[in-house]
Protein backbone atom coordinates (compact mmCIF):
# COMPACT_ATOMS: atom_id res chain seq x y z
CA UNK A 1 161.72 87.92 -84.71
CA UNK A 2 158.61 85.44 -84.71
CA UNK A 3 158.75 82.63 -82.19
CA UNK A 4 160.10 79.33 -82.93
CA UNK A 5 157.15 77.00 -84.79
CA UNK A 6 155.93 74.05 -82.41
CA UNK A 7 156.82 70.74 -82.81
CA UNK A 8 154.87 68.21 -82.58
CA UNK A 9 156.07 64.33 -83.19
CA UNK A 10 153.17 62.10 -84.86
CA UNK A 11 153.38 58.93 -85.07
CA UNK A 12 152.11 57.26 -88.09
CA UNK A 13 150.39 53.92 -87.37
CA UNK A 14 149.13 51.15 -89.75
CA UNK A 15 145.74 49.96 -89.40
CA UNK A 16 144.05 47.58 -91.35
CA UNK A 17 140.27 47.43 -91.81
CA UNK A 18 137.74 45.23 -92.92
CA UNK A 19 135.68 46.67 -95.72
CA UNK A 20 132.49 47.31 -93.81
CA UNK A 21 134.54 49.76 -91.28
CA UNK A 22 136.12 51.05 -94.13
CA UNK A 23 133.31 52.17 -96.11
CA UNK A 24 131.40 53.36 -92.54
CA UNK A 25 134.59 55.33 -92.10
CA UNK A 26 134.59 57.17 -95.71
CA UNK A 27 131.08 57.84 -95.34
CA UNK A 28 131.41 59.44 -91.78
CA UNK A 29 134.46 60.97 -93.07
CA UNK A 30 131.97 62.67 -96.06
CA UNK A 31 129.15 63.56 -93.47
CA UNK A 32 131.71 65.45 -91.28
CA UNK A 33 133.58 67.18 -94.34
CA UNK A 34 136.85 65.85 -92.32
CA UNK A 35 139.63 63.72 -93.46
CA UNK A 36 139.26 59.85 -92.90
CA UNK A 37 142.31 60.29 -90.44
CA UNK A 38 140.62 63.19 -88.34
CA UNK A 39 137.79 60.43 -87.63
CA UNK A 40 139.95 58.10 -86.64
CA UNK A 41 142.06 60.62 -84.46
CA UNK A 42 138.66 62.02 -82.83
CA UNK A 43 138.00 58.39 -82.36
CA UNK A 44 140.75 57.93 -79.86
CA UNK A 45 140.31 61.21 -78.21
CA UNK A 46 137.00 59.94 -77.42
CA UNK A 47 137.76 56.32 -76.81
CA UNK A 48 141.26 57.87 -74.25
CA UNK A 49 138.75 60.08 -72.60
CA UNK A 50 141.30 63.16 -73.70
């Protein structure tokens, strides 16, 4: 029998943006070929020092 699948609890926040950080997030989104989310989540890493 496989091993139980990990769980892991996200939490789903809502952030609002001005336009400019917007757009500057799609476009670094683009240039990374990552989801808009993944920036923002690498973002944090960074910013938590993780």
């Amino acid at each position: 029998m496989p091993p139980p699948k990990k769980r892991m609890k996200v939490q789903r926040l809502e952030i609002h943006l001005d336009p400019p950080l917007l757009a500057w997030l799609r476009l670094e989104a683009k240039r990374l070929d990552v989801s808009m989310g993944e920036v923002v989540r690498r973002m944090l890493r960074k910013e938590m020092g993780a």
